[in-house]
Structure formats: C-alpha cells, structure tokens
Protein backbone atom coordinates (compact mmCIF):
# COMPACT_ATOMS: atom_id res chain seq x y z
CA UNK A 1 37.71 17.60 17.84
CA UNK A 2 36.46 20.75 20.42
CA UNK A 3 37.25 23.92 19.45
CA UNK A 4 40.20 24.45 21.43
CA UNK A 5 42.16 21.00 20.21
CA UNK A 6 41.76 22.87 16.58
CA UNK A 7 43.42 26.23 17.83
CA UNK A 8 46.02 24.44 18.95
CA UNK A 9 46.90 22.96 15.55
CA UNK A 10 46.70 25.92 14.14
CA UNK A 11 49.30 27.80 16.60
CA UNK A 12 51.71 24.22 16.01
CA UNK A 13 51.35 24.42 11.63
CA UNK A 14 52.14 27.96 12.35
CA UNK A 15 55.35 27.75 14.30
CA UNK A 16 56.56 24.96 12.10
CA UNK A 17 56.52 27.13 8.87
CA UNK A 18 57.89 29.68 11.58
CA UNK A 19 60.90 27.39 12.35
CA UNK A 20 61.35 26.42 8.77
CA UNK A 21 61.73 29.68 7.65
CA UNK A 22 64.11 30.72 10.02
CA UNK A 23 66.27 27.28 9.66
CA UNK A 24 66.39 28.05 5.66
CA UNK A 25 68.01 31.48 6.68
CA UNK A 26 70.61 30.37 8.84
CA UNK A 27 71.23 28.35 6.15
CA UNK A 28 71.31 30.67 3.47
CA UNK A 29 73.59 32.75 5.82
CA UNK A 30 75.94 30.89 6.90
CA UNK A 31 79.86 31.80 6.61
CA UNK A 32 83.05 29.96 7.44
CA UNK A 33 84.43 32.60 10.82
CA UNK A 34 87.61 30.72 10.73
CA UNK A 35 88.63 31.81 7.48
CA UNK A 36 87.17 35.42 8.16
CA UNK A 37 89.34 35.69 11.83
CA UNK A 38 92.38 33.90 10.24
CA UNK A 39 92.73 34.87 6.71
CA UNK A 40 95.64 36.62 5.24
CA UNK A 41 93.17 39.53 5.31
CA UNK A 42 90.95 38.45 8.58
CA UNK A 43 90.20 40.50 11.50
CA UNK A 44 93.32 39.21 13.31
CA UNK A 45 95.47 40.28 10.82
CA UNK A 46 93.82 43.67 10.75
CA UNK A 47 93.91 44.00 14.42
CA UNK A 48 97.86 43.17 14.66
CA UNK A 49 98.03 46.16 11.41
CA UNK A 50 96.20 48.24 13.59
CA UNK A 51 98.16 47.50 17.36
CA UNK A 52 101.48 48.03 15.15
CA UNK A 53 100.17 51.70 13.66
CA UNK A 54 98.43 52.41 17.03
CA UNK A 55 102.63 51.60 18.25
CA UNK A 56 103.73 53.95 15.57
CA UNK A 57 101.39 56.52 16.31
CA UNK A 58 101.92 56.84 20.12
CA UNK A 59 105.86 56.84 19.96
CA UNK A 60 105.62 59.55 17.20
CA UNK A 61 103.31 61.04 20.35
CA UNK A 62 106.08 60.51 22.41
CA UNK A 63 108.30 61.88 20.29
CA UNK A 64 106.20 65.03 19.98
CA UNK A 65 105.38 65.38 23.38
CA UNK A 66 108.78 65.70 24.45
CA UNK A 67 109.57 68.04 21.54
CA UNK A 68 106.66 70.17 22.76
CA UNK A 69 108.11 69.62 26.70
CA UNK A 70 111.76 70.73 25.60
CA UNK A 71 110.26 73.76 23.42
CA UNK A 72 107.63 74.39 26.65
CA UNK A 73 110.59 74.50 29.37
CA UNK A 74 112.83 76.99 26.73
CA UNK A 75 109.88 79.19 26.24
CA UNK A 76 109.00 79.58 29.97
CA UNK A 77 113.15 80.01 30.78
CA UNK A 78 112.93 82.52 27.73
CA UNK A 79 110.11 83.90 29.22
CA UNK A 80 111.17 84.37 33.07
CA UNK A 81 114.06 85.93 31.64
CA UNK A 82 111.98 88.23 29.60
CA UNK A 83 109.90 88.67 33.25
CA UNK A 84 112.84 89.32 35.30
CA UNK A 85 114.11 92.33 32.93
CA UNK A 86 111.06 93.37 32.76
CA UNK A 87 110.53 93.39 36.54
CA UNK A 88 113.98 95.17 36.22
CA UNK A 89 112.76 97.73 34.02
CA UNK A 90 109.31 98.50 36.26
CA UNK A 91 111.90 98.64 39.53
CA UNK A 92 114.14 100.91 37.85
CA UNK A 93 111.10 103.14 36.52
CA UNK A 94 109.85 102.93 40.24
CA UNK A 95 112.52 104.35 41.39
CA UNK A 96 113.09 106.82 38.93
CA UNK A 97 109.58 108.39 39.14
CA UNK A 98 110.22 108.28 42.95
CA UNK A 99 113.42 109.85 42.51
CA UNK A 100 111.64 112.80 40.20
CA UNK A 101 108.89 112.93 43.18
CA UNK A 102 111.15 113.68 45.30
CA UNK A 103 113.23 115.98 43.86
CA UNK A 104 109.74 117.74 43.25
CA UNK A 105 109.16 117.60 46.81
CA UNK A 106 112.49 119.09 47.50
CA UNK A 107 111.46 121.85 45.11
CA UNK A 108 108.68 122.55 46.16
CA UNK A 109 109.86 122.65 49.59
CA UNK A 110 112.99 124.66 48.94
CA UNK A 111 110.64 127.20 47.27
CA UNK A 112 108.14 127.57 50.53
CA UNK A 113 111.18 128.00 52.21
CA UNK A 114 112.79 130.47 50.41
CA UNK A 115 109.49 132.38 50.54
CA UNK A 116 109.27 131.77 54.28
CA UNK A 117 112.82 133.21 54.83
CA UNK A 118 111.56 136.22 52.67
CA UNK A 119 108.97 136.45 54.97
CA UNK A 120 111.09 136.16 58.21
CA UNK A 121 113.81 138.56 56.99
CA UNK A 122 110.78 141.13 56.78
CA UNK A 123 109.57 140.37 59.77
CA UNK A 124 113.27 140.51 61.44
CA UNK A 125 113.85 144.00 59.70
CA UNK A 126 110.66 145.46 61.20
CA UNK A 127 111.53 143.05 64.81
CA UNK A 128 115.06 145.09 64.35
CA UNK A 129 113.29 148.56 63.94
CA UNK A 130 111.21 148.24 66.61
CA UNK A 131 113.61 147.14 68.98
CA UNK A 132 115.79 150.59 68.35
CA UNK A 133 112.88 152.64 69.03
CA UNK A 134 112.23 149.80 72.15
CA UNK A 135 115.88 150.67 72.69
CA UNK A 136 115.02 154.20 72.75
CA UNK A 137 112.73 154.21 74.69
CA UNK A 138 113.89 152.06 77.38
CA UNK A 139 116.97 154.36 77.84
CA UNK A 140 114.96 157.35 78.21
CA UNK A 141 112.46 155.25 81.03
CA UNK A 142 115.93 154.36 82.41
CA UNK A 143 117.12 157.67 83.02
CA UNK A 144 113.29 158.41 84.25
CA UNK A 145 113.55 155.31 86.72
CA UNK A 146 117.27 156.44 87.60
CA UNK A 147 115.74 160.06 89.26
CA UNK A 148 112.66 158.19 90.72
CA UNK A 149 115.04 155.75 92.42
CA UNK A 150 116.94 158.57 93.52
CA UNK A 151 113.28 160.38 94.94
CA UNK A 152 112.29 156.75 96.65
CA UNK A 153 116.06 156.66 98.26
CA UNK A 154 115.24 159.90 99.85
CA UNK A 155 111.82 158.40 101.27
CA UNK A 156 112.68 155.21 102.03
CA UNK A 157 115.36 156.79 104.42
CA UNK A 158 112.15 158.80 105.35
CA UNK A 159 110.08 155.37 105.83
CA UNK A 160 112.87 153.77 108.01
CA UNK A 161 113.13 156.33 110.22
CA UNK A 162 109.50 156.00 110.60
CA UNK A 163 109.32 152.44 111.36
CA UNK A 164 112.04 152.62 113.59
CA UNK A 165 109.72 154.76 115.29
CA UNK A 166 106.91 152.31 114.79
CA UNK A 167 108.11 149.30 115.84
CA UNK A 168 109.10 151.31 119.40
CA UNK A 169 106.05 152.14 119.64
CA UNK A 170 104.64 148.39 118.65
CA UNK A 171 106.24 147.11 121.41
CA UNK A 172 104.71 149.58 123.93
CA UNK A 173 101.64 148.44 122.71
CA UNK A 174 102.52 144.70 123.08
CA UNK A 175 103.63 145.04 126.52
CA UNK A 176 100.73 147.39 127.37
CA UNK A 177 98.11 144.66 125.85
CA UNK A 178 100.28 141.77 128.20
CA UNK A 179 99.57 143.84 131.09
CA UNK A 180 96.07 144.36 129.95
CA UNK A 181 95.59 140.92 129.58
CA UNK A 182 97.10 140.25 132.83
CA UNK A 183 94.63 142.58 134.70
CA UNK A 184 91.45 141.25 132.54
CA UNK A 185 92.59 137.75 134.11
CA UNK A 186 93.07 138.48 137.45
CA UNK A 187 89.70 140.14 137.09
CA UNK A 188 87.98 137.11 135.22
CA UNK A 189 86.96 139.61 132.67
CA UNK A 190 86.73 138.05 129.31
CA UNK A 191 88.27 140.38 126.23
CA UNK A 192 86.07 138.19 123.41
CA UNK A 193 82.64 139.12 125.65
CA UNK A 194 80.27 141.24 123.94
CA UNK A 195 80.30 144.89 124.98
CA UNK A 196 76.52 144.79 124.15
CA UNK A 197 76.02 142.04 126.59
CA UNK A 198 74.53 139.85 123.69
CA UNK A 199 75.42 136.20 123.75
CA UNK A 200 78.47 135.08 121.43
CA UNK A 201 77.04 132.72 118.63
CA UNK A 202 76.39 129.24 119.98
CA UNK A 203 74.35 126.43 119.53
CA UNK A 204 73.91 123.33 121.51
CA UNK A 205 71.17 120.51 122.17
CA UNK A 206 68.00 120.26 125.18
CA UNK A 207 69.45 118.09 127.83
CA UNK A 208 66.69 117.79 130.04
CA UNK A 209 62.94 119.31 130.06
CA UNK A 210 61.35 119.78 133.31
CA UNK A 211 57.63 120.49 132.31
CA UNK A 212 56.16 120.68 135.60
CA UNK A 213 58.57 123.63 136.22
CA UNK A 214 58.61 124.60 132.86
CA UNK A 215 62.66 124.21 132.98
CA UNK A 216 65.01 123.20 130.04
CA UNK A 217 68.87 122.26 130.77
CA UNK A 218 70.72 122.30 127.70
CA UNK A 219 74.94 121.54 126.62
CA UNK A 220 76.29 125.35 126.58
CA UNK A 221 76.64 126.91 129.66
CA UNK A 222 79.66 130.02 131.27
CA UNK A 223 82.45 128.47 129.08
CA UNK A 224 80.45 128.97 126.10
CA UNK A 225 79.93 132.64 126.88
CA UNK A 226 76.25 132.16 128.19
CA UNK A 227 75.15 134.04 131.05
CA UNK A 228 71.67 134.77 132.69
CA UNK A 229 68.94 136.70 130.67
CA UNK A 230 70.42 135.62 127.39
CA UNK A 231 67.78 134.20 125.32
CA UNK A 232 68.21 130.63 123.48
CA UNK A 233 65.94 129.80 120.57
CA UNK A 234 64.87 126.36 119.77
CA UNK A 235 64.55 124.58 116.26
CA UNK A 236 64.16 120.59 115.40
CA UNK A 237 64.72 119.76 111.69
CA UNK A 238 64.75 123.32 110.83
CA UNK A 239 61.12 123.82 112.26
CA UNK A 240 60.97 126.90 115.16
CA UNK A 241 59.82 125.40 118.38
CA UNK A 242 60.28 127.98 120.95
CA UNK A 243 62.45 130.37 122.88
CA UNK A 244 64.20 129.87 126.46
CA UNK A 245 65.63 132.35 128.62
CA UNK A 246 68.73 131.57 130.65
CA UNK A 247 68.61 131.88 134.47
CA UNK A 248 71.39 130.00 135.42
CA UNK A 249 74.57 128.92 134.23
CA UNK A 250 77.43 126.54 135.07
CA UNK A 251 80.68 125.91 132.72
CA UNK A 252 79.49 123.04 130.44
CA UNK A 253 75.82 124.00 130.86
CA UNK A 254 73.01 125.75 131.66
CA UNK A 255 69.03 126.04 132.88
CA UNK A 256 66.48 128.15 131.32
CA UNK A 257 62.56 128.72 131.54
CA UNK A 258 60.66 128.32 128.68
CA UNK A 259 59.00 131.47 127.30
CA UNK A 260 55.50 130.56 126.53
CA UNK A 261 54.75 133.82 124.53
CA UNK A 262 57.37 132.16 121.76
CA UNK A 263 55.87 128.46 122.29
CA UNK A 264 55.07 126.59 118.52
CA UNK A 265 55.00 123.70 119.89
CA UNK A 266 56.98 120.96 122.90
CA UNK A 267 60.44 121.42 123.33
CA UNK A 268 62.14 117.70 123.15
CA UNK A 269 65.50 116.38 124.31
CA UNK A 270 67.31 116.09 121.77
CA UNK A 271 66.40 119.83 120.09
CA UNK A 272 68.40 122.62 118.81
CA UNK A 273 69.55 125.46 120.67
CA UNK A 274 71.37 128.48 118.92
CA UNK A 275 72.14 131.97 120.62
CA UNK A 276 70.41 133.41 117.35
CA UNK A 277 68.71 132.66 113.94
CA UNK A 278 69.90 134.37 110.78
C-alpha cells in the first residue's frame, strides 16, 4: 500500500468516528416538537395567550388614545380661548398706551402752543406799538406830502405851460428837418455821410484782381458810402494783406489800386475788405 492509499484511510477512520459522534448526539438530543408546539403549554398555546393580551393591550391603547385625543382637543379649545382673551387683553393695552401717547402728544403740543401764543401776543403788543408810532409818523409825512403836492401843483402848471411851449416848438423843428430833408434830396446830399469825409464802416470781399494794372474791384461801392480816395484795408483769416485806395466807384461796387507801400503779401479773390481795423 503507497503512501497516499494509507492517508486516505486515515482521513475515512477519521470521519467515521466523526459521523458516529455526531449521530450519538442527535440521538441523545432528540425531542418530540409535536408535543412542544401542541401541548396544553406549547408554543401555540403561548402564542394565542400572547395575540389575545397583545388584543387587550392595543384596545386599552385605543381606549387611551382617544382619552388623550378628547383631553388634547379640550386643552387646545381651553387654550385658544385663553389666546383669544389674551390677544384681547394685548389689543386693549395697545390701545390704551396709544391712547396715553396721544394724549401726551396733545400735551405736549397744547403746551408749545400755549408758549407760542405767549410768544405771538408779545410780538403783536410790540407789532401794535410800533404801528402807532408808524401811525404817527405816517400822518405827520402825510401832512408833509399834502404841502409838497400842493408846491408840485404849482409847477406842474409851470411844466405844462412849458411843454405846451415845447411841443410848438417840436413841430417847427419837425417840419424844418422835412424841408431839410427835402433839400438834402434834391441835392443828393446824404445826412448819414461823414462830415470828416472818412468812409462809414464797411466791409466787403475782392471781386476781381487785375495785377498787370495793379487794380482790385471789390462788393461795396456809392451805395455803401464809398467814394474815391477812401482807403480799404485787406485781411484773409485775420492775417493783414494790404491796403487799396479807391479811385472809382459805382453803386454796388467799386475799383481801387493797390498801395504797394502797405503790401504783406497777394491780395486774392475772395479777401476781406473793411473801411477800417479796430
């Protein structure tokens, strides 16, 4: 026999006495279940004691619970009650501190007032004393007024007299300018002309140069009060150019030589032409 074959028998010996052991204590412990369920004292009779006690129990639960429910529902109606006068109370202390407030308020006002009516009575005795003297006074600058109305009577008579006088003599003057007027027309005299023969204050713009001739035509001419010999200076963006000198003249325009002793520079179409610079 090898080696192996002998473990073998070993391991089988060994589980027999294994299985013989345990097969003696099943043996040993075996009980009749039938009789332990069903007996007078088995588990199903306990279990049926213990449904009818677990009965018991929960309808004394029942019971309780709707003892505690009933005694629940009168405590919370006793105590809404119990809420409602007290909400009752708080609403009528509200009001009764806001009453006190303002009755305070009312004090408290009725007392500034009082001591502003104080005040105003004061200041309507003094406002009364000071319009008697006022009073006073204004009779006395009434009877002053009274004798200077009765002095400015006297002279405004005096002043209409004179204006009488001076509107006669207004329209002597009117009629003595109309005639004046007349004459200066006839004559082609202008009244507006200056007495010092200087140009009236103009501007205007180069029409035409004429370099060969040294010749400018430019947009004033008689109607604008320019007449030979005045003198036209010329600007472009502010910048001096030159100076012309007017030798002939027609109503809308006019043609004048360039003075070269004033030349800074060519005189353009298009440049600026004033009887004088400030």
């Amino acid at each position: 026999m090898t080696l192996l074959g002998k473990a073998f028998t070993v391991v089988i010996l060994l589980l027999s006495i294994l299985f013989m052991g345990l097969a003696l204590a099943v043996n040993a412990s075996h009980r009749n279940w039938r009789d332990v369920v069903l007996g007078p004292s088995g588990y199903k009779a306990q279990i049926e004691a213990y449904a009818q006690q677990n009965e018991q129990l929960q309808d004394a639960q029942q019971r309780a619970q709707a003892s505690l429910a009933r005694e629940q529902v009168a405590r919370r109606t006793s105590l809404a009650a119990l809420q409602t006068q007290l909400d009752q109370l708080n609403d009528d202390l509200a009001d009764r501190i806001g009453r006190i407030q303002k009755l305070d308020e009312k004090l408290a006002n009725l007392t500034e007032t009082d001591k502003i009516q104080a005040e105003q009575l004061q200041e309507l005795t003094d406002a009364n004393k000071r319009l008697r003297e006022q009073v006073t006074q204004e009779q006395k600058n009434r009877d002053d007024l009274f004798a200077q109305t009765l002095v400015l009577q006297d002279k405004l008579s005096e002043a209409q007299g004179v204006r009488m006088e001076l509107d006669e003599r207004n329209k002597n003057l009117a009629a003595e300018l109309t005639r004046f007027r007349e004459v200066a027309d006839h004559m082609g005299i202008d009244p507006k002309a200056p007495l010092d023969g200087a140009p009236p204050d103009r501007n205007g713009n180069v029409l035409v140069v004429t370099r060969n001739k040294g010749l400018v035509e430019v947009s004033i001419g008689q109607d604008d009060g320019i007449r030979a010999g005045h003198q036209l200076d010329v600007t472009r963006d502010d910048r001096y150019i030159g100076r012309l000198r007017v030798v002939k003249t027609e109503p809308d325009r006019a043609v004048a030589e360039i003075m070269k002793d004033y030349s800074e520079g060519f005189i353009l179409e298009g440049d600026r032409v004033d009887t004088s610079i400030e």
